[in-house]
Protein backbone atom coordinates (compact mmCIF):
# COMPACT_ATOMS: atom_id res chain seq x y z
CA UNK A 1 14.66 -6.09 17.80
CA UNK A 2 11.87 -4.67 15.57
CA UNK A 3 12.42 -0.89 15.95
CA UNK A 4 10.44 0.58 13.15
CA UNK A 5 10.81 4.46 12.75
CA UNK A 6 6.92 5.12 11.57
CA UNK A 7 5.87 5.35 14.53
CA UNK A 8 8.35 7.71 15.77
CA UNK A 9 9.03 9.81 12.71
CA UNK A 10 6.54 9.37 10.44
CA UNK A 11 2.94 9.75 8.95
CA UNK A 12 0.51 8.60 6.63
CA UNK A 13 -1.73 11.16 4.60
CA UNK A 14 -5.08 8.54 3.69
CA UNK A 15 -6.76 9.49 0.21
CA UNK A 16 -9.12 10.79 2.48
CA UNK A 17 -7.11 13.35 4.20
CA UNK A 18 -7.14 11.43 7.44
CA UNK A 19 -3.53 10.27 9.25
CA UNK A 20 -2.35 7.09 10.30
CA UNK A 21 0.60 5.45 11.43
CA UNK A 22 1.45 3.06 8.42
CA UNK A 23 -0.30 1.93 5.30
CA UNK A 24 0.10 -1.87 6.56
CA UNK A 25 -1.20 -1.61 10.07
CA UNK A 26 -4.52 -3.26 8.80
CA UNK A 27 -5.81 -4.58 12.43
CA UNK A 28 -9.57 -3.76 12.79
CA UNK A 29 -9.63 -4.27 16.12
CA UNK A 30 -6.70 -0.80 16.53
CA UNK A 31 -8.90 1.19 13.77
CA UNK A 32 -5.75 0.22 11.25
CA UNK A 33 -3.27 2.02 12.78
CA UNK A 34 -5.52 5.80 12.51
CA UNK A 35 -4.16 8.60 14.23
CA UNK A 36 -7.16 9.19 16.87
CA UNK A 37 -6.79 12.18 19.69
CA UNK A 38 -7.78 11.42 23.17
CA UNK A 39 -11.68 12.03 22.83
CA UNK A 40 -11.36 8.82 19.85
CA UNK A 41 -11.52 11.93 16.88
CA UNK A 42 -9.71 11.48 13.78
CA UNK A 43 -7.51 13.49 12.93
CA UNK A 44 -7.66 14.85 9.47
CA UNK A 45 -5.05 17.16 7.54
CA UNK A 46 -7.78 20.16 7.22
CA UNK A 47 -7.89 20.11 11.23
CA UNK A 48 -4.78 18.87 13.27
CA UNK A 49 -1.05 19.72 13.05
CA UNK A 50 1.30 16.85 11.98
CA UNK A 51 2.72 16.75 15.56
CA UNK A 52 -1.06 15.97 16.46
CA UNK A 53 -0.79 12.91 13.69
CA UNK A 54 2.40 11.83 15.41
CA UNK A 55 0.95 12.07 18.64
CA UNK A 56 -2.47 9.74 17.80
CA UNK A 57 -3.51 7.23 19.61
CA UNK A 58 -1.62 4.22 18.01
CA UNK A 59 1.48 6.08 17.63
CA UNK A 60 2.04 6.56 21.12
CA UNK A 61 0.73 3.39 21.72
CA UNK A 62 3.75 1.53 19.41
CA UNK A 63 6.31 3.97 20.85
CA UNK A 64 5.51 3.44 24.73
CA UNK A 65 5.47 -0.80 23.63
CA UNK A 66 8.98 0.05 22.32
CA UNK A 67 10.14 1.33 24.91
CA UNK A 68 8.67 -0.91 27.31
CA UNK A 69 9.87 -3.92 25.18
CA UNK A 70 12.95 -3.21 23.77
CA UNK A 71 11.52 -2.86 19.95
CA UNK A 72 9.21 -6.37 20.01
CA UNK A 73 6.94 -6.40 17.65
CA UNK A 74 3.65 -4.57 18.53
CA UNK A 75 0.25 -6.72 17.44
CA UNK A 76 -0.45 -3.60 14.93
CA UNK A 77 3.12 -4.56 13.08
CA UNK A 78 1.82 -7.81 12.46
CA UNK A 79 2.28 -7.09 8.92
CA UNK A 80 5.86 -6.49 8.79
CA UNK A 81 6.17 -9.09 11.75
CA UNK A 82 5.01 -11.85 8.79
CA UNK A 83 6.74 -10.87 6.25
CA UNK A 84 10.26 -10.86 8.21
CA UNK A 85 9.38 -14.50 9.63
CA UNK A 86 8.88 -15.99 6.17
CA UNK A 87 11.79 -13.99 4.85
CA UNK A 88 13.85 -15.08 7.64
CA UNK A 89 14.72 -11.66 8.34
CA UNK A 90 16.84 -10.91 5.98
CA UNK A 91 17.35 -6.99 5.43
CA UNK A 92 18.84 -7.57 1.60
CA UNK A 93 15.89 -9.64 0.69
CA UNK A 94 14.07 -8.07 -1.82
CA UNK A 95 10.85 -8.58 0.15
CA UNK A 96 12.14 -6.81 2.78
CA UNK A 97 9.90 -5.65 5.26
CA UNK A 98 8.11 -2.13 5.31
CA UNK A 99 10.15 -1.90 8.13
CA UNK A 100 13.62 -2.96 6.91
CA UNK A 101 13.08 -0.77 4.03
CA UNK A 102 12.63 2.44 5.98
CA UNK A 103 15.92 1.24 7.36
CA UNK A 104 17.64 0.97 4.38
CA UNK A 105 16.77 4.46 3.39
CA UNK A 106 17.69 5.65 6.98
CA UNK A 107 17.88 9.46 6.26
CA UNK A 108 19.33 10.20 9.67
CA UNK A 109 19.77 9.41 12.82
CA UNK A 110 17.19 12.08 14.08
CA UNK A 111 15.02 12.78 15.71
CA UNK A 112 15.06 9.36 16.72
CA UNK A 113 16.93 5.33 15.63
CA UNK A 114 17.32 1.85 16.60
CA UNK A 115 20.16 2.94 19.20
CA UNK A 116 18.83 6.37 20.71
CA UNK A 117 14.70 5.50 21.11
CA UNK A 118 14.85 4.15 24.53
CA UNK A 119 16.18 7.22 26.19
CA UNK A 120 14.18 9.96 23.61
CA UNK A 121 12.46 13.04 24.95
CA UNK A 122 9.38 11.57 25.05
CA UNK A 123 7.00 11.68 28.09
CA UNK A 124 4.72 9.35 30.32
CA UNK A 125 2.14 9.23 27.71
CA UNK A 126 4.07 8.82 24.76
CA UNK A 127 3.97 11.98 23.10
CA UNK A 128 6.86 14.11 21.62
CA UNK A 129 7.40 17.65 20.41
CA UNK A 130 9.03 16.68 16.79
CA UNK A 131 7.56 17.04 13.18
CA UNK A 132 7.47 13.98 10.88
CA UNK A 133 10.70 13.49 8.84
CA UNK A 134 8.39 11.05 6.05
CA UNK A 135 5.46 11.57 4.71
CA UNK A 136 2.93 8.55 3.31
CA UNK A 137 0.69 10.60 0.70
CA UNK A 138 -1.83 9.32 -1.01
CA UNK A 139 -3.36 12.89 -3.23
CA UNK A 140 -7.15 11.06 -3.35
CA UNK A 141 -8.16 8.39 -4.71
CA UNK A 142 -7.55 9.13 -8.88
CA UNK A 143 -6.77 6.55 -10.60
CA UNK A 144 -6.63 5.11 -14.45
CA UNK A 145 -7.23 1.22 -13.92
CA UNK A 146 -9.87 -0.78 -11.24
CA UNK A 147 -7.46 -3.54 -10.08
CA UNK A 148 -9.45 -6.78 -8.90
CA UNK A 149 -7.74 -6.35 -5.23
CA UNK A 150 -8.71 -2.89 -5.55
CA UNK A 151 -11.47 -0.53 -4.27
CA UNK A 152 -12.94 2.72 -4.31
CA UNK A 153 -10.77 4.06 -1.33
CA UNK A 154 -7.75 3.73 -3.82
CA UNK A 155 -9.41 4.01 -7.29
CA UNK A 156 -12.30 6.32 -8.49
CA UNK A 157 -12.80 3.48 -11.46
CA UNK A 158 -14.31 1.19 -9.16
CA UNK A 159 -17.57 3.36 -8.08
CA UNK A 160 -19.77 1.95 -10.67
CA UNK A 161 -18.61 -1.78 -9.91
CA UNK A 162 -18.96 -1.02 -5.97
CA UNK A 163 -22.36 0.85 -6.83
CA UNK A 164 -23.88 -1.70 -8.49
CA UNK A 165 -22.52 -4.81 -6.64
CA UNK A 166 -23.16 -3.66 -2.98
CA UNK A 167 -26.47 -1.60 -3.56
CA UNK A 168 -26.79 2.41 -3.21
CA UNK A 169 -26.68 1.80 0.44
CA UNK A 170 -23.27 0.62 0.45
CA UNK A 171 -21.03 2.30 2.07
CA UNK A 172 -17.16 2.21 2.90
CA UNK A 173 -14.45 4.23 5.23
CA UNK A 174 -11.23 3.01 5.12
CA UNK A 175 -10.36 2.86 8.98
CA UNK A 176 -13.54 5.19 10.15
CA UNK A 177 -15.04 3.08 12.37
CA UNK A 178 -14.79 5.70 14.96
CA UNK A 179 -17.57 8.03 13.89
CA UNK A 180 -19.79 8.38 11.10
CA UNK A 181 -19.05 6.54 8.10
CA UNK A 182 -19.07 9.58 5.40
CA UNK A 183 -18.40 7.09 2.20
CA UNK A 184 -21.58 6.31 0.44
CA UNK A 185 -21.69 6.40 -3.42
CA UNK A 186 -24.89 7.53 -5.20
CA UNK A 187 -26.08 8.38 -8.96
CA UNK A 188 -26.16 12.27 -9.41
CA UNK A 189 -29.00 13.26 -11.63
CA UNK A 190 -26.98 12.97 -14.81
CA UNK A 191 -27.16 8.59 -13.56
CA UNK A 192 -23.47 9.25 -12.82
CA UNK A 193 -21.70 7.16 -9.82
CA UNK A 194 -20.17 10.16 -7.60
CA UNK A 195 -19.15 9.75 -4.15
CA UNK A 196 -20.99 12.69 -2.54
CA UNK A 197 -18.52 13.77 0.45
CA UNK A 198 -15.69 13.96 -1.30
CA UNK A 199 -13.22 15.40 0.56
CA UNK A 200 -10.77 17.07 -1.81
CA UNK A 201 -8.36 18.17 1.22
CA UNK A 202 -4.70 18.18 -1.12
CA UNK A 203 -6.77 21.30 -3.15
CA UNK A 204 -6.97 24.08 0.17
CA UNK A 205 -4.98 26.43 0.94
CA UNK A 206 -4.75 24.75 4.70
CA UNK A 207 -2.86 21.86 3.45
CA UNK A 208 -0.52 23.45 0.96
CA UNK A 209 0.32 26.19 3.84
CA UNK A 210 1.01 23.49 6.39
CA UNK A 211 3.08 21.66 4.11
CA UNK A 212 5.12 24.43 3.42
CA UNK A 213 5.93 24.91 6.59
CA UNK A 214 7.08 21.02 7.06
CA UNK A 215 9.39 20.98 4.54
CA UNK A 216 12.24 21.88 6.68
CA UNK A 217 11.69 18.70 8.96
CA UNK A 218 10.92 16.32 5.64
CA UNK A 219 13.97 13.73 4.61
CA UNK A 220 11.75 11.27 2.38
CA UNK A 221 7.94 11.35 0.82
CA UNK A 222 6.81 8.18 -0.20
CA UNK A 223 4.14 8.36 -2.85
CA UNK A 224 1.20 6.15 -4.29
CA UNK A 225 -2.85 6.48 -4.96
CA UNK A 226 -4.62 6.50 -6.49
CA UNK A 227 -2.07 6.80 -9.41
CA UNK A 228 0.37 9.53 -8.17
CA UNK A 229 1.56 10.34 -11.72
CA UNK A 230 -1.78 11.90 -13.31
CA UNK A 231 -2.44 13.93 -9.95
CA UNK A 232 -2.42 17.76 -10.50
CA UNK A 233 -1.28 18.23 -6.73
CA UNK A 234 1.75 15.93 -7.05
CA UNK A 235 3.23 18.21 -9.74
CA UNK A 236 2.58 21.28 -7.48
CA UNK A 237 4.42 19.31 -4.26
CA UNK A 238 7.00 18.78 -6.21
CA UNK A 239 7.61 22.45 -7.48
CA UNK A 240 7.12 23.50 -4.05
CA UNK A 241 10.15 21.20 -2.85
CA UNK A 242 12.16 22.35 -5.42
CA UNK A 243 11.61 26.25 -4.76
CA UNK A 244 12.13 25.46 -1.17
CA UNK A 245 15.79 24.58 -2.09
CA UNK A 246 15.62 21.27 -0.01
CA UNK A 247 15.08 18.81 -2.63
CA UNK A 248 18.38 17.64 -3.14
CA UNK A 249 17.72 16.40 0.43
CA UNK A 250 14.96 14.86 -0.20
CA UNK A 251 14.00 11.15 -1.01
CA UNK A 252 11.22 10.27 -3.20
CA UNK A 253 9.57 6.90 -2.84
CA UNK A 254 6.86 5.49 -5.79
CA UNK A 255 4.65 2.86 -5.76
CA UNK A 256 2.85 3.45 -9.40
CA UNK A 257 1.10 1.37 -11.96
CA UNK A 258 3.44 2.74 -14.80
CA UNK A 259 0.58 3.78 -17.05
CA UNK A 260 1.66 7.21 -17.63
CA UNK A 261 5.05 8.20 -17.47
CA UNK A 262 5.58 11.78 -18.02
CA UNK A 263 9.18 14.06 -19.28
CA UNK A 264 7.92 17.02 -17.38
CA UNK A 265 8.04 15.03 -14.21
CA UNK A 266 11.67 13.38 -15.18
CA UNK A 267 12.87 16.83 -15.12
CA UNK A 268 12.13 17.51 -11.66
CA UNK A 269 13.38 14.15 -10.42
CA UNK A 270 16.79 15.47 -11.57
CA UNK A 271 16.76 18.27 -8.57
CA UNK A 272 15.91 15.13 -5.80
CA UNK A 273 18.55 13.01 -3.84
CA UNK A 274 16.85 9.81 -5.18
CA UNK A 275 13.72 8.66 -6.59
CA UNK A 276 13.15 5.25 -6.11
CA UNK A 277 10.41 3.71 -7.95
CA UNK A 278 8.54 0.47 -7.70
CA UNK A 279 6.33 -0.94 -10.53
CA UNK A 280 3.13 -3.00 -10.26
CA UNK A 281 2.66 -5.85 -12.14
CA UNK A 282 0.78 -8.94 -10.78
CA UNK A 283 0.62 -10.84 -13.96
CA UNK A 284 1.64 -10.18 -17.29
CA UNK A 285 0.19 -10.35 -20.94
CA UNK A 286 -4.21 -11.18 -20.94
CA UNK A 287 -3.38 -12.41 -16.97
CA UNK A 288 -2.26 -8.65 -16.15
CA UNK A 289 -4.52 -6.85 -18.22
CA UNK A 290 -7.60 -8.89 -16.44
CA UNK A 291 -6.17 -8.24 -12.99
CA UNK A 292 -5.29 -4.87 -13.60
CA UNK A 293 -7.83 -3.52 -15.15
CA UNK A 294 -8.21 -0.97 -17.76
CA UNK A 295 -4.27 -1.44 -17.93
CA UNK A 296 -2.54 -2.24 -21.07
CA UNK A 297 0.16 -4.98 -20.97
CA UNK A 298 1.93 -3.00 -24.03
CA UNK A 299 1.91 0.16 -22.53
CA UNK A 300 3.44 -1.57 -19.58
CA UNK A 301 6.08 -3.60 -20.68
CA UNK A 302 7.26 -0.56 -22.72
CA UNK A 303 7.06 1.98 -19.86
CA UNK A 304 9.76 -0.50 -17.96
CA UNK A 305 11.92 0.12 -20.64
CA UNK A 306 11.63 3.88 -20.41
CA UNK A 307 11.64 4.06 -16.74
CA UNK A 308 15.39 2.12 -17.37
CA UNK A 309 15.98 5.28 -19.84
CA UNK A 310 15.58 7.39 -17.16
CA UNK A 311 17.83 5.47 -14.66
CA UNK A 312 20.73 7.17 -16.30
CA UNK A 313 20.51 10.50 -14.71
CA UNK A 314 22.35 8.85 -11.28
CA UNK A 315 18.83 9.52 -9.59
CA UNK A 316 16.07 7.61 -10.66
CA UNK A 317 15.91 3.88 -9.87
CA UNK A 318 13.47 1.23 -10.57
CA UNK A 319 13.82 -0.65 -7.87
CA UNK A 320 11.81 -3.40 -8.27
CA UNK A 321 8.25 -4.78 -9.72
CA UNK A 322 6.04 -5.77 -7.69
CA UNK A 323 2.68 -8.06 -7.54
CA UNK A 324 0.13 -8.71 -5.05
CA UNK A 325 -0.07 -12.49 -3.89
CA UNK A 326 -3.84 -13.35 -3.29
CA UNK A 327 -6.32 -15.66 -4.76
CA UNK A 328 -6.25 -14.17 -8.09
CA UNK A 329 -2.72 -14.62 -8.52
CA UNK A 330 -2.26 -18.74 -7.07
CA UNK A 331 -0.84 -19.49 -10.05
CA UNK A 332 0.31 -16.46 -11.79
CA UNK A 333 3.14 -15.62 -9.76
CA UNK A 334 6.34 -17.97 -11.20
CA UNK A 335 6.14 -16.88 -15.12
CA UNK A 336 5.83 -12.65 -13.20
CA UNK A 337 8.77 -13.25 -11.24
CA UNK A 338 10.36 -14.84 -14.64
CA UNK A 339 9.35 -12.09 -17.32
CA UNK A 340 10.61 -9.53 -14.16
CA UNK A 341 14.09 -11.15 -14.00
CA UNK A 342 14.49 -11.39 -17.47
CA UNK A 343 14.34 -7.83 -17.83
CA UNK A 344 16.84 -7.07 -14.96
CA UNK A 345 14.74 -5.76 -12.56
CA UNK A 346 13.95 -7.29 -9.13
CA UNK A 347 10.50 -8.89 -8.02
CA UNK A 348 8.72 -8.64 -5.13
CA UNK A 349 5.56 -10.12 -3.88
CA UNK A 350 3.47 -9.06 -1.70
CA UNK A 351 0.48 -9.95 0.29
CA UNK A 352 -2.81 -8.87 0.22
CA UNK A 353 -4.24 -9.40 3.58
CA UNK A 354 -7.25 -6.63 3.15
CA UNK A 355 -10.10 -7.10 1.90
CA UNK A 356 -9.97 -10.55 3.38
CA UNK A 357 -11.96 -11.94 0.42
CA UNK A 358 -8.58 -11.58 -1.61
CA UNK A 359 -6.20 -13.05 1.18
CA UNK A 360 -4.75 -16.38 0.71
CA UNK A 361 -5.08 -16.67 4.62
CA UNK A 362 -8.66 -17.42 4.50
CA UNK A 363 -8.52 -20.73 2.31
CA UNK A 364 -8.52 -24.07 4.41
CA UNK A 365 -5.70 -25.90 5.10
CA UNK A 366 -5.94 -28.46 2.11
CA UNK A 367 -5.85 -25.78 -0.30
CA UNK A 368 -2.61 -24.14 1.18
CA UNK A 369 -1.04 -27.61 1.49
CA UNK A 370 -2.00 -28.20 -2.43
CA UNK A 371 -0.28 -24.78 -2.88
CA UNK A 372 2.59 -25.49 -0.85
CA UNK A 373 3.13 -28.78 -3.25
CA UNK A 374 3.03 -26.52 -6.04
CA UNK A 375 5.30 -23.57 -5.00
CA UNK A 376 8.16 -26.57 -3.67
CA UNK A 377 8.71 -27.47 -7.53
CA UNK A 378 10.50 -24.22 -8.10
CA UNK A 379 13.53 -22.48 -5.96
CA UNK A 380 13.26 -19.04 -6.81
CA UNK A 381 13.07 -15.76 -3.88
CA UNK A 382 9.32 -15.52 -4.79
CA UNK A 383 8.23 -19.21 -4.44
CA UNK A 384 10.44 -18.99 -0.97
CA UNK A 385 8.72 -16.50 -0.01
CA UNK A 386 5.32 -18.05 -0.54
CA UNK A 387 5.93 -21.08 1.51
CA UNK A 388 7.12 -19.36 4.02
CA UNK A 389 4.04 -17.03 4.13
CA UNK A 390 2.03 -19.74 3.58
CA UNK A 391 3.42 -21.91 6.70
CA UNK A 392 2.89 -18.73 8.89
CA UNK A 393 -0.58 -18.87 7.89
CA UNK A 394 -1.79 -22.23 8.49
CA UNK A 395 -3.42 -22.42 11.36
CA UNK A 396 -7.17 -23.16 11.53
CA UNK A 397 -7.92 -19.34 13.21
CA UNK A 398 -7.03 -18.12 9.58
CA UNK A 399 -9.44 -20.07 7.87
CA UNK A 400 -12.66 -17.92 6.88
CA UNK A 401 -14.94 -19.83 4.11
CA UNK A 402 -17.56 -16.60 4.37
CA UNK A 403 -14.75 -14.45 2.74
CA UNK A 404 -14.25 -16.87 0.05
CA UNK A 405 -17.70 -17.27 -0.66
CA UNK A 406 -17.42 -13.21 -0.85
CA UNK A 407 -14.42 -13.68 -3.34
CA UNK A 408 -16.67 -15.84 -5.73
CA UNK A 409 -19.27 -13.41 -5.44
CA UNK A 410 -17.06 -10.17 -6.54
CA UNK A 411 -15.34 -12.08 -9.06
CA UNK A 412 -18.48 -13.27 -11.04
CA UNK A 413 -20.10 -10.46 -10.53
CA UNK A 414 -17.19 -8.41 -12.34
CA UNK A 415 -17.19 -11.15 -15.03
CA UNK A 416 -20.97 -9.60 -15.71
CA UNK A 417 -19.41 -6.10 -15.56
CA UNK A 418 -16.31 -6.12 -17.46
CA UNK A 419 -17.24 -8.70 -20.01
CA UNK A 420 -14.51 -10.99 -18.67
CA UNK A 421 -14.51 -14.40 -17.10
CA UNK A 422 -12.44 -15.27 -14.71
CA UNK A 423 -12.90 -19.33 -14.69
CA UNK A 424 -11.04 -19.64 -17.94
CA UNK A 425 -8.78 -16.48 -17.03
CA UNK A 426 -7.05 -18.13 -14.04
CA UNK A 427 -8.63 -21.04 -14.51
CA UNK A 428 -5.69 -22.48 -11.19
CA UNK A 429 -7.85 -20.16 -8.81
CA UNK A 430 -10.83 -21.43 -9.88
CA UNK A 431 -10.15 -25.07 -9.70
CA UNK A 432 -8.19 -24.73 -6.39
CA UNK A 433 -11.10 -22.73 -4.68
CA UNK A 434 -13.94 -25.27 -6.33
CA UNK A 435 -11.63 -28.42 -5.43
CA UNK A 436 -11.15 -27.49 -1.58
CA UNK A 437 -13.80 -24.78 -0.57
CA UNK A 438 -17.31 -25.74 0.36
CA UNK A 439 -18.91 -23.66 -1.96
């Protein structure tokens, strides 16, 4: 069975202010998973209820499958579906499933679990009359580095790369293919790269008051960017859980770049139930600082450390490190997983499977087979993990040669941008893609 509780119990808060059912429900064809009302609106923070964001479109649509099903897997899960097949399914693995994870936490057995959701309150349609028990938030799109996989959706560093590489016509919406597309970046008159309709929705009054109100119903907040930890408005949530008197209730879940770790905010972890925090990495040393960046491998490595200090309070956990698998990381993977271990801490890997450019998916099938070669000389949970991603993937469908030429493309034109070059960088990337791609 693959009963996940997001789309029963919980919602995701885009930088954007829009809600959708999961950060990994990437389908285009099912808007990635964005919570639509019955006239094909979005619905946005600043203009529907969180019951309405529970209620959207693809919500109702996983929940009715469930329950029609028995918990298979819904084409929008296909995410978590992938991962679980090439970790065998295992709910300890460290590359759990999004899934599997939210079952781990398992805050309670309301409104709604794995042995109750066939016979919930829930009519015809698929709607219910509950508020969501976790939050996704993502407080904009602020951010310190410009990771290669990265974007302007999720980092305000990458306007002038986006600006210059796509043209002032470019624009992007992160699952807003359902009405105007509101995302187009232009030079002020100062020649300054601002993104004109910015929608700063976490500063009014109608989000803070309707969050208030939630935090009665709220058993875990999970929390990226952006980076969450230099966000004004993540300080202020925070305060506000604490006054409410419900924190010690509540569970706190980070994904973060460790670039700034602040006292102020290791104080108020101390009032939480747990604060689990996860780490990214994808390379280390001149690798990680290229991949990541505008990220400094020093400040890194020595923010692990301090993160460990802070372990000690019985509260805060570092969980795990983790590192996107995609082209820019073929070969980069096996010495991450190694400098991880040898500091204590799990790895995990993930895979990028949006933008497509940066997927693994879209190389042909000699390329994954030369990868598969490599990956079988080691025996590690990471390398595992690979192949079996990798074997889910081959199929011809998968193949897209356009998106690779894209990936080329992006790559030397941030080589022009950033004064770096990525040939002699990752030099296994470069060979593998020149080697097997038609380029």
């Amino acid at each position: 069975m693959a009963f996940c509780r997001l789309p029963w119990q919980g919602l995701m808060i885009t930088s954007m202010g829009d809600f959708r059912v999961c950060a990994l429900t990437n389908s285009r064809e099912m808007n990635q998973g964005m919570s639509l009302d019955e006239n094909g609106k979005r619905m946005n923070v600043l203009t529907h209820s969180f019951n309405d964001g529970v209620n959207g479109k693809w919500h109702r649509a996983v929940r009715l499958h469930d329950t029609a099903t028995n918990g298979e897997w819904h084409e929008l899960c296909s995410c978590c579906r992938d991962r679980e097949i090439a970790t065998g399914g295992a709910v300890k693995h460290i590359a759990a499933s999004r899934r599997q994870s939210m079952e781990r936490r398992n805050p309670s057995l309301l409104p709604v679990n794995p042995e109750t959701f066939p016979t919930v309150d829930m009519d015809e349609n698929g709607y219910v009359n509950w508020q969501p028990t976790s939050l996704d938030i993502r407080f904009g799109n602020l951010c310190n580095m410009k990771c290669i996989q990265c974007g302007p959706n999720y980092s305000n560093q990458w306007y002038d790369d986006w600006y210059h590489h796509y043209g002032d016509s470019s624009k992007w919406a992160f699952g807003r293919k359902t009405g105007p597309i509101e995302k187009t970046l232009i030079k002020n008159e100062h020649g300054k790269v601002i993104n004109p309709n910015e929608n700063r929705w976490w500063e009014s009054d109608i989000w803070w008051d309707k969050f208030e109100k939630l935090i009665p119903s709220l058993e875990h907040i999970y929390l990226t960017g952006g980076e969450p930890m230099i966000v004004p408005a993540h300080d202020k949530m925070l305060d506000m859980l604490i006054a409410s008197g419900r924190s010690k209730e509540i569970y706190l879940d980070y994904d973060t770049n460790l670039s700034v770790l602040n006292d102020k905010i290791a104080r108020r972890w101390d009032n939480f139930k747990h604060v689990e925090i996860a780490g990214s990495i994808d390379a280390i040393q001149d690798k990680y600082e290229f991949i990541r960046s505008g990220g400094s491998w020093d400040t890194f490595a020595n923010n692990v450390k301090r993160v460990q200090e802070y372990e000690l309070n019985g509260v805060v956990k570092l969980y795990r490190l983790t590192s996107c698998v995609q082209n820019s990381t073929l070969y980069t993977s096996m010495e991450t997983e190694k400098w991880v271990n040898d500091q204590g801490i799990p790895f995990q890997a993930r895979f990028v499977d949006s933008p497509l450019m940066h997927s693994i998916m879209c190389l042909p099938l000699s390329a994954k087979e030369e990868l598969l070669e490599y990956y079988s000389q080691y025996n590690t949970i990471t390398s595992n993990l690979i192949i079996g991603w990798i074997n889910v993937h081959l199929d011809a469908k998968y193949e897209n040669p356009m998106e690779i030429i894209k990936y080329i493309n992006l790559m030397d034109f941030l080589d022009t941008s950033r004064n770096t070059n990525w040939r002699k960088t990752i030099p296994g990337t470069w060979n593998l893609i020149n080697k097997h791609c038609k380029i």
